[in-house]
C-alpha atoms as a PDB file:
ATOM      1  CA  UNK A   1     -24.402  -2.671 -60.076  1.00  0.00           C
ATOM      2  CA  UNK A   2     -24.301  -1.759 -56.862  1.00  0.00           C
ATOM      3  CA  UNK A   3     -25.861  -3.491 -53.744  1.00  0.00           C
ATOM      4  CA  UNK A   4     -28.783  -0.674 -53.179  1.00  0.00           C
ATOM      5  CA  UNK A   5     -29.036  -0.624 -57.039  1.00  0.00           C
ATOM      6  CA  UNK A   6     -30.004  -5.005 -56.316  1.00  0.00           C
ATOM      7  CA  UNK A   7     -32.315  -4.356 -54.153  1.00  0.00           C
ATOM      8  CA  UNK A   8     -34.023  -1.245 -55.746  1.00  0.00           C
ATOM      9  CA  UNK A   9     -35.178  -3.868 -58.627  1.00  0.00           C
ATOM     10  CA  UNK A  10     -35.959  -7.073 -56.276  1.00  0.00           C
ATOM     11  CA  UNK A  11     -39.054  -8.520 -57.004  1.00  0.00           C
ATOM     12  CA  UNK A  12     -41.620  -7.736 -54.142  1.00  0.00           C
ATOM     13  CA  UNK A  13     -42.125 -10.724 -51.866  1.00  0.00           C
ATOM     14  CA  UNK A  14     -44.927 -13.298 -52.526  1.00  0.00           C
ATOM     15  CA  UNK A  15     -46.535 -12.295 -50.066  1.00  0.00           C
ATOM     16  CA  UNK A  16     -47.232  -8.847 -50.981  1.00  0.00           C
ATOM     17  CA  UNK A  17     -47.255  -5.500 -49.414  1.00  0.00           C
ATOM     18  CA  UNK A  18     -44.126  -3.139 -49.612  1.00  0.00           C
ATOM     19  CA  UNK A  19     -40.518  -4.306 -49.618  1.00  0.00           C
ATOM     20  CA  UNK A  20     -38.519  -4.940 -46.629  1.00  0.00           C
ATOM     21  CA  UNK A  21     -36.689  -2.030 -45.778  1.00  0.00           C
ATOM     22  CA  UNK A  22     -32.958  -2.534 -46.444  1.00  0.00           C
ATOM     23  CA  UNK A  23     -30.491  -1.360 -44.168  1.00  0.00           C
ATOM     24  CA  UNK A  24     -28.851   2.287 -44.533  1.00  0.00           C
ATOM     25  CA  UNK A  25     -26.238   2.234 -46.289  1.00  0.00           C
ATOM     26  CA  UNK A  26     -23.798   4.430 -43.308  1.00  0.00           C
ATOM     27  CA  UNK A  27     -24.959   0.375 -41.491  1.00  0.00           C
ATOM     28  CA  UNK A  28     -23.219  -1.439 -43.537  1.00  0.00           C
ATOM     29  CA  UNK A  29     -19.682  -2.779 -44.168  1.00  0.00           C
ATOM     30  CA  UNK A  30     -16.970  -1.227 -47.025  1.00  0.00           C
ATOM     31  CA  UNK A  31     -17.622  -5.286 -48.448  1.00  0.00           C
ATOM     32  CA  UNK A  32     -21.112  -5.200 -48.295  1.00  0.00           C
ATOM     33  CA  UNK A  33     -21.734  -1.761 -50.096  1.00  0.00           C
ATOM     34  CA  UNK A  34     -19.042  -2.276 -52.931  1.00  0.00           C
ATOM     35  CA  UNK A  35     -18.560  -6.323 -53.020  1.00  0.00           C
ATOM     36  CA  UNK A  36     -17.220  -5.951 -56.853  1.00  0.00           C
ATOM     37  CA  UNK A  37     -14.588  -3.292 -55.480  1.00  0.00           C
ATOM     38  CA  UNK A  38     -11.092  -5.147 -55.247  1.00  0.00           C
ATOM     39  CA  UNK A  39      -8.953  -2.380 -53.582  1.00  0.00           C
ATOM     40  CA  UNK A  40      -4.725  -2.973 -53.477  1.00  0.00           C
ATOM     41  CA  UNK A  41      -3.394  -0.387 -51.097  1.00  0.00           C
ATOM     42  CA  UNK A  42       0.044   0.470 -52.867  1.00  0.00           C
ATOM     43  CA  UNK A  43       2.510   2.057 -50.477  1.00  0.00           C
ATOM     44  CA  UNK A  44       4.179   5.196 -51.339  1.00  0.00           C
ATOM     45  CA  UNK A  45       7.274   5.441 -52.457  1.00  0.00           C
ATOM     46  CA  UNK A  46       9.801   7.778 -51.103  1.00  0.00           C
ATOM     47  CA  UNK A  47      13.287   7.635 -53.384  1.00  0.00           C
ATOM     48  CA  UNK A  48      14.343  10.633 -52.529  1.00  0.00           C
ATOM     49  CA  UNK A  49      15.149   9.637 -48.957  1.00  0.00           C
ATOM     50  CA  UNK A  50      16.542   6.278 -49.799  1.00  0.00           C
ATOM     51  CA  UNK A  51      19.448   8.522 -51.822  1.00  0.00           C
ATOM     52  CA  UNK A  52      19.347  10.463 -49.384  1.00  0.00           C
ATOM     53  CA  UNK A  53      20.078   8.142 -47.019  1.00  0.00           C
ATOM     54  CA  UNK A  54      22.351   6.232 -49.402  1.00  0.00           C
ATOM     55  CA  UNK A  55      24.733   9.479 -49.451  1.00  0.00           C
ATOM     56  CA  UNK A  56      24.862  10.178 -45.507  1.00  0.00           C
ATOM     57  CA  UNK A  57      26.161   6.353 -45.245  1.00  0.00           C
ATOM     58  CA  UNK A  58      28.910   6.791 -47.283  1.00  0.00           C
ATOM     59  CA  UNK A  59      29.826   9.977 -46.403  1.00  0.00           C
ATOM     60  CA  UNK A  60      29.783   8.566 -42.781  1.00  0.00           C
ATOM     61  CA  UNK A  61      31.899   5.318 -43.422  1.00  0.00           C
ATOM     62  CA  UNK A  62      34.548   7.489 -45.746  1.00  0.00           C
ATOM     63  CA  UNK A  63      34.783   9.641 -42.702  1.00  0.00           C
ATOM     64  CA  UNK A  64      35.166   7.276 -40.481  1.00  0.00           C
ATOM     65  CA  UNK A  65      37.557   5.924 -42.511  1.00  0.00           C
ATOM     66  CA  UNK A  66      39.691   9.035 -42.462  1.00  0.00           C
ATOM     67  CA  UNK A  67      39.363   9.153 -38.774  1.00  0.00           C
ATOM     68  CA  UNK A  68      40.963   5.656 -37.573  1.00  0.00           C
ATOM     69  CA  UNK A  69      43.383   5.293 -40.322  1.00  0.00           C
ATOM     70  CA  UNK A  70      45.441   8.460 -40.253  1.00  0.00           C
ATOM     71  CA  UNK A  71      48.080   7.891 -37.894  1.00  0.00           C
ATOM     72  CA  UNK A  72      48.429  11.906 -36.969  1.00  0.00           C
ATOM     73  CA  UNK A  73      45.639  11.075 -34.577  1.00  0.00           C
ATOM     74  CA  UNK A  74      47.695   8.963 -31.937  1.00  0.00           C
ATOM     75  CA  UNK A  75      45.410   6.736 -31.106  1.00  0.00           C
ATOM     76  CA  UNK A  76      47.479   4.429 -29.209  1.00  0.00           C
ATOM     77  CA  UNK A  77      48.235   7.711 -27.571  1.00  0.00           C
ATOM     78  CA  UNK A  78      44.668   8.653 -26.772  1.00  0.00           C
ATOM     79  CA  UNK A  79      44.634   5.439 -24.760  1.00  0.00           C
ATOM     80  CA  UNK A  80      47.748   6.400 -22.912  1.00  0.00           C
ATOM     81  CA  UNK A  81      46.306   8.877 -21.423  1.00  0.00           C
ATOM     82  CA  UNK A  82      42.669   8.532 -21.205  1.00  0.00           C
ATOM     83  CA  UNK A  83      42.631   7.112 -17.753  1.00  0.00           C
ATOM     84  CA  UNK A  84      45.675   8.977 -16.469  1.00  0.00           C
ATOM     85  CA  UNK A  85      45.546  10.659 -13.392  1.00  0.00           C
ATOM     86  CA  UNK A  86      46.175  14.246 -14.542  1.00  0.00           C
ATOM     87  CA  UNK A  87      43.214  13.576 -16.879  1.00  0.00           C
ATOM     88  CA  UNK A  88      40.894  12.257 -14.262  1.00  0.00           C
ATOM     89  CA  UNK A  89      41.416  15.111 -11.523  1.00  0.00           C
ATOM     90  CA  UNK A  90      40.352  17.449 -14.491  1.00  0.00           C
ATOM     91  CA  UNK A  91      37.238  15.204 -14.997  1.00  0.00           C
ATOM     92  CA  UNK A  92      36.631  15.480 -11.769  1.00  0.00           C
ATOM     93  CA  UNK A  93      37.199  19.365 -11.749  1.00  0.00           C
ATOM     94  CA  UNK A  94      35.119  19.893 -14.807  1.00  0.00           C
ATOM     95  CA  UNK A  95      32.003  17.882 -13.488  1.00  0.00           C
ATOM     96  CA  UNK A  96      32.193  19.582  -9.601  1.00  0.00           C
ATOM     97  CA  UNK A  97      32.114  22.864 -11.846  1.00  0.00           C
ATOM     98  CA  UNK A  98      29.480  22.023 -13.533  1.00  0.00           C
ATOM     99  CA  UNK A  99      27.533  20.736 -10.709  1.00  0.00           C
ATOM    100  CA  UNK A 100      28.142  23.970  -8.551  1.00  0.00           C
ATOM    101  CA  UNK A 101      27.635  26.820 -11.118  1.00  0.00           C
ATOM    102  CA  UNK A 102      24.314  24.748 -12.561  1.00  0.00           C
ATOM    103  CA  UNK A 103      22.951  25.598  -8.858  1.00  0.00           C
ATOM    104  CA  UNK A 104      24.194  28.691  -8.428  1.00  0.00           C
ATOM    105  CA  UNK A 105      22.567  29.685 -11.605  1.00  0.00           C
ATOM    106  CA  UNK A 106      19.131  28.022 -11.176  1.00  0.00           C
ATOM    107  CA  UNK A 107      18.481  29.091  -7.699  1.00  0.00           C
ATOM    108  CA  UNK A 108      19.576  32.327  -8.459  1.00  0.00           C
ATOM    109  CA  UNK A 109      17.774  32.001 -11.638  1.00  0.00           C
ATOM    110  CA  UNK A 110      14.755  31.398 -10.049  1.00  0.00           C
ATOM    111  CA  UNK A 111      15.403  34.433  -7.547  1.00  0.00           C
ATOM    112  CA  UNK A 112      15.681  37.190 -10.220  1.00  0.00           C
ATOM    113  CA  UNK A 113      12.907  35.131 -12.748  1.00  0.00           C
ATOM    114  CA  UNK A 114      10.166  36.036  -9.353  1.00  0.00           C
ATOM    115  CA  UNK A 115      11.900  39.205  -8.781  1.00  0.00           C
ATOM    116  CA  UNK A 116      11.600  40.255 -12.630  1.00  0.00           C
ATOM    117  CA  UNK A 117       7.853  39.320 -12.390  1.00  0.00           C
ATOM    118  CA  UNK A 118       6.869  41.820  -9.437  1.00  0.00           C
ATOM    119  CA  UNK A 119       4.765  44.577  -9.615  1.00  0.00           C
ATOM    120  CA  UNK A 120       7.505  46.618  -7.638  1.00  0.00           C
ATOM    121  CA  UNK A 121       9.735  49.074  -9.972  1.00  0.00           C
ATOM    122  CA  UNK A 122      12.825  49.010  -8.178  1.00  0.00           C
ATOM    123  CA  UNK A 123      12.503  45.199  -7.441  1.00  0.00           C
ATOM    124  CA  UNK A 124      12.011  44.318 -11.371  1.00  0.00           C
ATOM    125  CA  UNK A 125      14.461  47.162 -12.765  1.00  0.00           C
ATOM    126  CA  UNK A 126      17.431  45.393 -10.169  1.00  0.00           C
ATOM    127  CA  UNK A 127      16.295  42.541 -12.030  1.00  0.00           C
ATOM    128  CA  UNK A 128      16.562  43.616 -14.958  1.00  0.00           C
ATOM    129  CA  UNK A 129      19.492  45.348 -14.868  1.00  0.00           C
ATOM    130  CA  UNK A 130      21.697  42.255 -13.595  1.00  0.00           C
ATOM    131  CA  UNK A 131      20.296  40.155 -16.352  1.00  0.00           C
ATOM    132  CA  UNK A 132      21.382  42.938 -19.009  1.00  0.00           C
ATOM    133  CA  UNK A 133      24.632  43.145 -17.780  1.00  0.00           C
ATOM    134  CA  UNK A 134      25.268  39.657 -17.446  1.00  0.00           C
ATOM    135  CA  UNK A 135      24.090  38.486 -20.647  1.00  0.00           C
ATOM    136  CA  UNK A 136      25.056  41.431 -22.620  1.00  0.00           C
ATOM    137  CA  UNK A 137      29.337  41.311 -21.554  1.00  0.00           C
ATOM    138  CA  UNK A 138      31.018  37.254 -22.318  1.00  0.00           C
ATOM    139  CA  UNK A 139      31.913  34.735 -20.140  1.00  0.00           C
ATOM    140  CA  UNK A 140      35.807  35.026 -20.872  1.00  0.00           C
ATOM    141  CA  UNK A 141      35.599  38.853 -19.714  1.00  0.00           C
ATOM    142  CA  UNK A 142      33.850  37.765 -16.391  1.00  0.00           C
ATOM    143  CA  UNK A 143      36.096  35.344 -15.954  1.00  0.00           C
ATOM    144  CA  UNK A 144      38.888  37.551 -15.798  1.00  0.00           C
ATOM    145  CA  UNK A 145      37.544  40.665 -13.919  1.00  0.00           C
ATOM    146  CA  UNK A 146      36.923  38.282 -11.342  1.00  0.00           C
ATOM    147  CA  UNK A 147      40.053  36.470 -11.412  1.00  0.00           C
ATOM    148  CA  UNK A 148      41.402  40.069 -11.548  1.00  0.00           C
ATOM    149  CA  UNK A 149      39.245  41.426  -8.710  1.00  0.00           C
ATOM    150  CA  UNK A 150      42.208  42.579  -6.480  1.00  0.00           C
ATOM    151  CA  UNK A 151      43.695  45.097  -9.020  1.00  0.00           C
ATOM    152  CA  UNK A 152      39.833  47.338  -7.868  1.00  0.00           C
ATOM    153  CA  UNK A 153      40.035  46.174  -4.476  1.00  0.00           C
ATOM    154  CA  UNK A 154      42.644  44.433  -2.962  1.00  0.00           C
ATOM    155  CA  UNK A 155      41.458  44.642   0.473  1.00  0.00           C
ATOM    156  CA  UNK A 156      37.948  42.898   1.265  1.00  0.00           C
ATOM    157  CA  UNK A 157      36.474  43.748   4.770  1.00  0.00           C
ATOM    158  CA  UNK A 158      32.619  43.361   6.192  1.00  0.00           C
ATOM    159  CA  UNK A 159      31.968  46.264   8.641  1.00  0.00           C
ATOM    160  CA  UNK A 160      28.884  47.864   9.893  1.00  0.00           C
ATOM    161  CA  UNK A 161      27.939  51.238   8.698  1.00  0.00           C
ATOM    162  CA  UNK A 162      29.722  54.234  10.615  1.00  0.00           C
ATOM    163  CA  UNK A 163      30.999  51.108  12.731  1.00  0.00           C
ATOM    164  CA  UNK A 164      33.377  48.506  13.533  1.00  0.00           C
ATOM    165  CA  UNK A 165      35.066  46.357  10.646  1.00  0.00           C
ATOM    166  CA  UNK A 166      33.951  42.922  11.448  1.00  0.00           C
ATOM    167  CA  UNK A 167      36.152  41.005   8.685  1.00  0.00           C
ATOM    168  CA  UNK A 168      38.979  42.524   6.183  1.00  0.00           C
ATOM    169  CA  UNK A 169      40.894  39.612   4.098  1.00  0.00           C
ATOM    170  CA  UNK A 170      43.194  39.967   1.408  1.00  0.00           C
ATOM    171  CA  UNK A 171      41.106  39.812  -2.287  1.00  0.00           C
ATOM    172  CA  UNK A 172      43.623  37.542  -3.956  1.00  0.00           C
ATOM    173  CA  UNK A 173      43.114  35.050  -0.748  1.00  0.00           C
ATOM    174  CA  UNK A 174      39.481  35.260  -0.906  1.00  0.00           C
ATOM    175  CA  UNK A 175      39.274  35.045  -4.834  1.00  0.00           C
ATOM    176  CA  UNK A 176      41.019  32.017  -6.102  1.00  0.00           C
ATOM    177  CA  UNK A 177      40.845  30.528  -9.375  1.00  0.00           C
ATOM    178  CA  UNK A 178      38.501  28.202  -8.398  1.00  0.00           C
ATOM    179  CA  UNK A 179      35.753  31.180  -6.662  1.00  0.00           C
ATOM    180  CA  UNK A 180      36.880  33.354  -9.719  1.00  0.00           C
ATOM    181  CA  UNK A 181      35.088  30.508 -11.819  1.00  0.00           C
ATOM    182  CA  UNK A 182      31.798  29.719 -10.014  1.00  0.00           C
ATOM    183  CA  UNK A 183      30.999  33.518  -9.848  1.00  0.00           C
ATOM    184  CA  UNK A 184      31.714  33.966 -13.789  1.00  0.00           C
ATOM    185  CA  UNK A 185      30.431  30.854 -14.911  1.00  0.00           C
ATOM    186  CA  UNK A 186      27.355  31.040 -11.691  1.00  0.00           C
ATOM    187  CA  UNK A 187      26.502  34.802 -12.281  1.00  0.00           C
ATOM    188  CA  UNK A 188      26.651  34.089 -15.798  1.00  0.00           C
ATOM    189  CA  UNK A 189      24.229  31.407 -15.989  1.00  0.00           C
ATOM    190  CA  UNK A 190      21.606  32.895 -13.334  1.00  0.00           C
ATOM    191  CA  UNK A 191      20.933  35.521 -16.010  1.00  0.00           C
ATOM    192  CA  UNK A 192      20.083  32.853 -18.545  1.00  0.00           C
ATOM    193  CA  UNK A 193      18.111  30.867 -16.226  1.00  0.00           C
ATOM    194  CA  UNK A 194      16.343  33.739 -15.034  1.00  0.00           C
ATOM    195  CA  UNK A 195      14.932  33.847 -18.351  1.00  0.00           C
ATOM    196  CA  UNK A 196      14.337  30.626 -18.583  1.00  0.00           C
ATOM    197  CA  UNK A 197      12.054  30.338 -15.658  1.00  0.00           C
ATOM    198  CA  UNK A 198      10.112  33.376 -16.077  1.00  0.00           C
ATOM    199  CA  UNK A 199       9.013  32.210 -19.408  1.00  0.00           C
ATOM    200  CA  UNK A 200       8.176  28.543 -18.034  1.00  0.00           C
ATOM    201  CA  UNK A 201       5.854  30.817 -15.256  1.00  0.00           C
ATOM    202  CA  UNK A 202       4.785  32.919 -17.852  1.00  0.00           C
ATOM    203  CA  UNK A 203       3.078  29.715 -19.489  1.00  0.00           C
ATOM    204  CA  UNK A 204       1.102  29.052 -16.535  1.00  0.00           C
ATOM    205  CA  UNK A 205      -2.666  29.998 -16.970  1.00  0.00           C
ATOM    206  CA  UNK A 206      -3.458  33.201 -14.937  1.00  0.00           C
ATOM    207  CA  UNK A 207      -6.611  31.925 -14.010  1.00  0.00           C
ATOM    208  CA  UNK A 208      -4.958  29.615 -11.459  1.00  0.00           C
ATOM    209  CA  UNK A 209      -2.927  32.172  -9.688  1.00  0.00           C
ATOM    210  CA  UNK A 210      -6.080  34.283  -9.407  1.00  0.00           C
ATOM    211  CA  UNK A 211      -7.725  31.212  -8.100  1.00  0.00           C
ATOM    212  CA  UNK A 212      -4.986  30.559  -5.712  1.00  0.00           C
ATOM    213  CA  UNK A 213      -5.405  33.814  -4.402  1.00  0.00           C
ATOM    214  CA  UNK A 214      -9.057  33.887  -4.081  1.00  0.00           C
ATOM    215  CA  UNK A 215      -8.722  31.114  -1.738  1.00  0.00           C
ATOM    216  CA  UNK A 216      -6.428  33.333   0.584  1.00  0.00           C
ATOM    217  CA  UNK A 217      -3.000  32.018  -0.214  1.00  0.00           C
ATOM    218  CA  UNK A 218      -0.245  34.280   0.104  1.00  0.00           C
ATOM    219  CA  UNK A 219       1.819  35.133  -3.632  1.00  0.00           C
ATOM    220  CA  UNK A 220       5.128  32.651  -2.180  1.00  0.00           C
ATOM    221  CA  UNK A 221       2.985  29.754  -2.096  1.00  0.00           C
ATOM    222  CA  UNK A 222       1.474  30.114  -4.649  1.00  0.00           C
ATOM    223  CA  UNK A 223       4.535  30.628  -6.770  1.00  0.00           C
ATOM    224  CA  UNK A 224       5.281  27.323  -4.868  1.00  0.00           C
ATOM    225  CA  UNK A 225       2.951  25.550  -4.841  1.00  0.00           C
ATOM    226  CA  UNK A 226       0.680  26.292  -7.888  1.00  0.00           C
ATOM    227  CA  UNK A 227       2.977  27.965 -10.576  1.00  0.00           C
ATOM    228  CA  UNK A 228       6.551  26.370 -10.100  1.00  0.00           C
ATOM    229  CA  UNK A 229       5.160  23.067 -10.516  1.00  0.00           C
ATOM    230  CA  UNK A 230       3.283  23.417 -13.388  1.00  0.00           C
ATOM    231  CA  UNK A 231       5.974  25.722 -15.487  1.00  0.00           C
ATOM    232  CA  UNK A 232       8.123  22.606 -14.757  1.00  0.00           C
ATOM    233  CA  UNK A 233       7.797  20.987 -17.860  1.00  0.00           C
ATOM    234  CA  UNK A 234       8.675  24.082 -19.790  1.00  0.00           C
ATOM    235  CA  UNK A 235      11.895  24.558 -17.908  1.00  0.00           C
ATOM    236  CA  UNK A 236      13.188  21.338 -17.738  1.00  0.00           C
ATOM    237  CA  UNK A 237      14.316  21.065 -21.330  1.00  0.00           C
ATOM    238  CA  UNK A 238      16.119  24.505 -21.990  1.00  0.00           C
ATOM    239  CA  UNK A 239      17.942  23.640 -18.370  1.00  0.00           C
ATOM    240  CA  UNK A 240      19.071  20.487 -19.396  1.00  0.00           C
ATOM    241  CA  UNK A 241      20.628  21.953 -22.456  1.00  0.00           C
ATOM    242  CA  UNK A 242      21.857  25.174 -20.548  1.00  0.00           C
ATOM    243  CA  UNK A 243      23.578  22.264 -18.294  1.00  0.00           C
ATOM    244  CA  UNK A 244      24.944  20.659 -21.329  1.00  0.00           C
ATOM    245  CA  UNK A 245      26.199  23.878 -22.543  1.00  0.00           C
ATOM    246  CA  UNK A 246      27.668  24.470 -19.288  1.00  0.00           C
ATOM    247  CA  UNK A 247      30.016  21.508 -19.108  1.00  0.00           C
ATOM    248  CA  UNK A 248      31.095  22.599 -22.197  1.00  0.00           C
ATOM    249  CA  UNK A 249      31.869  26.402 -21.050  1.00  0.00           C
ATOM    250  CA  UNK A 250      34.306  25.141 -18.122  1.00  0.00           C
ATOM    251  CA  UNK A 251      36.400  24.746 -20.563  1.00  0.00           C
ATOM    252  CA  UNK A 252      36.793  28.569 -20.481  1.00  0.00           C
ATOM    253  CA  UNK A 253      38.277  28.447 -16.511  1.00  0.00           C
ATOM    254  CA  UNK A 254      41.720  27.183 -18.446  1.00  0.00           C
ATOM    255  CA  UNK A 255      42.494  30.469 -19.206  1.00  0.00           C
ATOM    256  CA  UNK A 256      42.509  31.493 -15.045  1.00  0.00           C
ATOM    257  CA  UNK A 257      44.700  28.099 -14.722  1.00  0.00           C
ATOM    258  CA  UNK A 258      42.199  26.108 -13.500  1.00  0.00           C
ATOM    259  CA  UNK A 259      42.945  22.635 -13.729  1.00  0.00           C
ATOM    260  CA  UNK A 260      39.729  21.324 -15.330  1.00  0.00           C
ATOM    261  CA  UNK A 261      39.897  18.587 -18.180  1.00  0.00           C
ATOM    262  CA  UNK A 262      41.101  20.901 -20.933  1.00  0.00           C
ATOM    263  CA  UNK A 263      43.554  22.383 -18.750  1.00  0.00           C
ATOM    264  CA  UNK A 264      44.826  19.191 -17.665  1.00  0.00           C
ATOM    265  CA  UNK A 265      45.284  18.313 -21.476  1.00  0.00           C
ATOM    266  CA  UNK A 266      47.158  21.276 -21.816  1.00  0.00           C
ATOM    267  CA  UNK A 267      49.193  20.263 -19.359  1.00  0.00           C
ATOM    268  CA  UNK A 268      50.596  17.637 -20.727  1.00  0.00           C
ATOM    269  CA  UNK A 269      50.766  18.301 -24.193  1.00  0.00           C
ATOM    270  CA  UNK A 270      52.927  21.360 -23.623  1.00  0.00           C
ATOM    271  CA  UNK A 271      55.540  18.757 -21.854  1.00  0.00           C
ATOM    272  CA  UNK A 272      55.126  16.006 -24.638  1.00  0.00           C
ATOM    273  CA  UNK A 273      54.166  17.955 -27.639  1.00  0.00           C
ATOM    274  CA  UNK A 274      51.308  15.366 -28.847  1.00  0.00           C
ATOM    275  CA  UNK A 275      48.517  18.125 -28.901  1.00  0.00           C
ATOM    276  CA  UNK A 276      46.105  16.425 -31.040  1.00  0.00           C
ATOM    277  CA  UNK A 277      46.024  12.610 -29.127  1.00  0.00           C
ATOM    278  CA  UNK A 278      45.679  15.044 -26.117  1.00  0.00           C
ATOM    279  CA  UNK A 279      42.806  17.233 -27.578  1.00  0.00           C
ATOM    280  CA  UNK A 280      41.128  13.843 -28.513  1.00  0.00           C
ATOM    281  CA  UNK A 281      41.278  12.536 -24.884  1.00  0.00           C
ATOM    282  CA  UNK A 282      39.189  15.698 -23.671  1.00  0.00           C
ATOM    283  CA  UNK A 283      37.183  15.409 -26.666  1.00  0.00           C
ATOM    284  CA  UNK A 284      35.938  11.537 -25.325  1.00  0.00           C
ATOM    285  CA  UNK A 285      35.309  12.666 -21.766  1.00  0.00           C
ATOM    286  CA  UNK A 286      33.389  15.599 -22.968  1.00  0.00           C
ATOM    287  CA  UNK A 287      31.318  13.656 -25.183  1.00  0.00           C
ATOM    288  CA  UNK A 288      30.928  10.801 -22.171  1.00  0.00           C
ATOM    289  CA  UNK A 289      30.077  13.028 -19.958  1.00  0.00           C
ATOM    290  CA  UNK A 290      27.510  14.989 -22.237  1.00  0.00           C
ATOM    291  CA  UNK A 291      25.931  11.541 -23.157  1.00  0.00           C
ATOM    292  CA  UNK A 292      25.069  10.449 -19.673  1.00  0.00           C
ATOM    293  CA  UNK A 293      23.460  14.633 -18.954  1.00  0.00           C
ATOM    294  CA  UNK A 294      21.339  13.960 -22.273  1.00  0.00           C
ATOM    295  CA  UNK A 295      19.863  10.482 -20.565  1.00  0.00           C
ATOM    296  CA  UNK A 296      19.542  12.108 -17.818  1.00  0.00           C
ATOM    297  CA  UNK A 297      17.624  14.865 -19.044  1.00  0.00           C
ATOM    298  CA  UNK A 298      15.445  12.497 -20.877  1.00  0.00           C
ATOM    299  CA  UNK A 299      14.257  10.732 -17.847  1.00  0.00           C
ATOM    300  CA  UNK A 300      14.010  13.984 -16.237  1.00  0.00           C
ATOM    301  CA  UNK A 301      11.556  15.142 -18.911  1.00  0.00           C
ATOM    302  CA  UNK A 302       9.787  12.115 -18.954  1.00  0.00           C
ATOM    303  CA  UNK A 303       9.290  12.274 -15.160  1.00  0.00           C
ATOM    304  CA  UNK A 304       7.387  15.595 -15.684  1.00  0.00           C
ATOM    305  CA  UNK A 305       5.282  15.285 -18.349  1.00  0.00           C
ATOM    306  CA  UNK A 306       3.347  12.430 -16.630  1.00  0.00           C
ATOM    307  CA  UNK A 307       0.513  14.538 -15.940  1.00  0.00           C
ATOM    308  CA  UNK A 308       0.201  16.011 -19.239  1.00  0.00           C
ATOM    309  CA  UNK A 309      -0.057  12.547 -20.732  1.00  0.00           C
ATOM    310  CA  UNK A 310      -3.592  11.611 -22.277  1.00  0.00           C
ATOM    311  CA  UNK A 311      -5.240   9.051 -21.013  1.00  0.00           C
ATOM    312  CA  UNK A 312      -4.882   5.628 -22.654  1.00  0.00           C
END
């Protein structure tokens, strides 16, 4: 019987009239409407995971396992040479590279992302065009064209037209290894980013340009002042990952003998033969190195989406 049912058949009061009203039933508490109702929450049960889970742990010790006790590895090797100089200067190499090329790219990016967007044909197909070619052709060919640049045009020269030549250099002087890379790896990545950042615009309400406009400002600031900022959260992530992916593609510039990390391992592995404790050094500074970008990028993110953080 139910509390409602109770006081449906409670005597009327001695002093007559009506009933006192009783209190709606949405008033009152889970207890009060079902006191006889004893309720044991049960939580569920997931087994599946727990094997799951079970199977990824072993897998991951037997691994590991594998890993430290086969002596093919070299570990005592791998800590030869993990602080040696040869392997530092390519640290060092690998992370300037990175650091360059990652600007090149985004600035640029950001360059042909605005240019892509205008209402002008010949602006938006130039655009277009270098992101086509650039994505469409691989890194390792651009690479080498560029490293190769002198075999199209061995002389370089800045003149003015029907004038005077103001500079001429030789190409191979002017191309090194080391320009050869930030224009294949820089080029490279603008197209990407270019991409990137016009979809992070593209997810910018319209209605706040137009308002922007109404109010007189000019279509730079506003891409500024009202859209850059706010596509900021949408372009953070992918460029943190393109910048991931970049430290890893250096690894390419070896092939233009560019003394970066993994060229630095080759080095000396071709002089002691002990390829694999060598490939394992790189192998730790890449993953070190990746490891502090993805904290980075996390704090970076976090910065950014303050403002899109409900109250409370």
């Amino acid at each position: 019987m139910t509390l409602l049912q109770s006081a449906e058949r409670s005597p009327t009061p001695a002093t007559g009239g009506a009933p006192e009203p009783m209190p709606a039933a949405g008033a009152l508490s889970w207890d009060e409407r079902y006191p006889d109702d004893n309720l044991v929450v049960v939580p569920q049960r997931h087994p599946g995971r727990w094997a799951v889970a079970a199977v990824l742990v072993v897998l991951g010790l037997l691994f590991l396992r594998l890993v430290v006790t086969n002596e093919n590895f070299g570990w005592a090797t791998v800590g030869h040479y993990l602080f040696d100089s040869t392997i530092l200067s390519g640290v060092w190499m690998t992370v300037w590279l990175t650091v360059v090329t990652m600007v090149l790219g985004v600035v640029l990016g950001i360059v042909l992302a605005v240019m892509r967007l205008s209402r002008n044909p010949l602006i938006k197909g130039a655009a277009t065009s270098f992101i086509w070619f650039f994505r469409g052709t691989p890194v390792l060919v651009q690479l080498i064209f560029w490293y190769n640049l002198a075999i199209l045009f061995p002389q370089i020269s800045l003149s003015i037209p029907f004038g005077p030549t103001l500079l001429q250099a030789s190409t191979n002087d002017l191309i090194t290894p080391y320009v050869a890379a930030i224009l294949g790896l820089g080029l490279n990545e603008a197209a990407y980013m270019a991409e990137i950042v016009r979809a992070g615009i593209a997810s910018v309400d319209d209605g706040q340009q137009e308002a922007a406009r109404a109010l007189g400002m000019r279509d730079r600031k506003v891409t500024a002042r009202i859209v850059l900022p706010q596509a900021m959260p949408f372009i953070i992530p992918p460029t943190g990952n393109e910048t991931i992916g970049m430290l890893k593609m250096t690894s390419l510039v070896s092939v233009i003998s560019l003394s970066d990390l993994l060229y630095s391992a080759q080095t000396i592995y071709s002089r002691t033969y002990e390829t694999i404790p060598l490939l394992m050094v790189a192998c730790v500074w890449y993953l070190l190195a990746t490891s502090v970008l993805s904290l980075l990028q996390r704090r970076i993110e976090r910065h950014f989406n303050k403002s899109r953080r409900s109250p409370g």
